[in-house]
Structure formats: C-alpha cells, structure tokens
Protein backbone atom coordinates (compact mmCIF):
# COMPACT_ATOMS: atom_id res chain seq x y z
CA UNK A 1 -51.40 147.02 -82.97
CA UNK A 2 -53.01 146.06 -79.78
CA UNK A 3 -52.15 143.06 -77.38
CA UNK A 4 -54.22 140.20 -77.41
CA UNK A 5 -54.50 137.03 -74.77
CA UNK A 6 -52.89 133.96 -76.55
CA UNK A 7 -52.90 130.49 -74.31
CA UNK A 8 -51.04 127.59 -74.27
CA UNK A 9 -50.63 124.17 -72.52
CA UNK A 10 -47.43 121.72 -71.74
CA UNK A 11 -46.87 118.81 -69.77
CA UNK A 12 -43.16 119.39 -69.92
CA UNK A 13 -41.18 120.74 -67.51
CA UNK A 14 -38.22 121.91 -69.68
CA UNK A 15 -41.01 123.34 -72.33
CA UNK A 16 -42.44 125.65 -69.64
CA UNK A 17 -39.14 126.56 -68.42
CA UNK A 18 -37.54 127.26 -71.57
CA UNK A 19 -40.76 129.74 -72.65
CA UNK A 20 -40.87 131.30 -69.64
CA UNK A 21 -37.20 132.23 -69.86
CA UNK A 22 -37.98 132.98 -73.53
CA UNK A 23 -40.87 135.48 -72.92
CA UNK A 24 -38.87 137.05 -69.56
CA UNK A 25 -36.13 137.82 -72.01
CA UNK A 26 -38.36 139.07 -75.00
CA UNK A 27 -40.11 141.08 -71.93
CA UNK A 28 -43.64 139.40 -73.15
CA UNK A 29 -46.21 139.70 -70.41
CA UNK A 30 -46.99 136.25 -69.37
CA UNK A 31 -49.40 134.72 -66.82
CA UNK A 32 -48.11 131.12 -65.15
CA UNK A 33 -50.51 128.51 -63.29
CA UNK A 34 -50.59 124.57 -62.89
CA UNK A 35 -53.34 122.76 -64.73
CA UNK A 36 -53.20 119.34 -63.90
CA UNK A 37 -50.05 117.54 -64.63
CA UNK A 38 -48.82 120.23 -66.33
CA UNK A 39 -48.76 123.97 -67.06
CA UNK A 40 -51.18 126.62 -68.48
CA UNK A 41 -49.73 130.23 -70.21
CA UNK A 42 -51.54 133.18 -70.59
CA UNK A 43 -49.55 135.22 -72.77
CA UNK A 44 -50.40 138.93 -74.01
CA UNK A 45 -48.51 140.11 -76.97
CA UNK A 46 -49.36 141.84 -80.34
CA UNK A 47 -49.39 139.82 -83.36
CA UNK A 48 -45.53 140.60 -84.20
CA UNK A 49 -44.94 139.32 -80.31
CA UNK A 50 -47.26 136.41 -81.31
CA UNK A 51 -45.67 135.58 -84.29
CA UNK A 52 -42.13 135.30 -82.43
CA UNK A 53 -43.66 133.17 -79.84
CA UNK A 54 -44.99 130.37 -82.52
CA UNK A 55 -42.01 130.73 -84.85
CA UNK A 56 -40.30 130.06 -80.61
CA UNK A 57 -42.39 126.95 -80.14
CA UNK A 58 -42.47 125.49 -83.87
CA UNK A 59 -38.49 125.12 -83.42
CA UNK A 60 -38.96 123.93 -79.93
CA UNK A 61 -42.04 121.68 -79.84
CA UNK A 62 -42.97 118.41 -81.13
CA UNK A 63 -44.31 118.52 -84.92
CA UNK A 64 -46.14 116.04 -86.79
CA UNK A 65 -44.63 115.29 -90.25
CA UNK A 66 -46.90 114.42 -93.31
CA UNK A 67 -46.01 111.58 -95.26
C-alpha cells in the first residue's frame, strides 16, 4: 500500500522524544520542526506503519475516559 503524510503535535518534551526514538527504531520516515511551545511531526508511513504509530501513542498519550 502506499505511504501517506500523517501529522501530529506535542507540547511534551519526553512525548517527542520517546516517538522520535520510536519511529528511528521502527525505521518510519519522520519530519521534526518546532511549532511554538512545542513540536510538529510529519510522519510518512503506510496504513500498517500508521496503525503501529496510534496503537504507539494510544498507550503513551493522555486519553479521555467516558463516564
């Protein structure tokens, strides 16, 4: 399947270190800049890459829980 541009946005310094380490070692082609405060990814993976990367953040991000 063919690579598509994904983006995402932290304020937190461990968070963009920890992904960046993640996609080096998963060999994901990744994009780095400042945006503010905080940091800006531009990540290109296929779905199955993009799937890893959310199933990466759900268990390393904030969620909301419904009541």
């Amino acid at each position: 399947m063919e690579a598509r541009y994904y983006s995402f946005n932290t304020m937190f310094r461990s968070l963009k270190d920890e992904l960046r380490s993640f996609l080096k070692e998963a060999k994901i082609y990744y994009e780095l800049s400042g945006r503010y405060a905080g940091w800006h990814f531009e990540i290109l993976a296929t779905p199955q890459e993009a799937d890893a990367i959310n199933e990466w953040l759900d268990r390393n991000t904030f969620t909301e829980e419904k009541a």
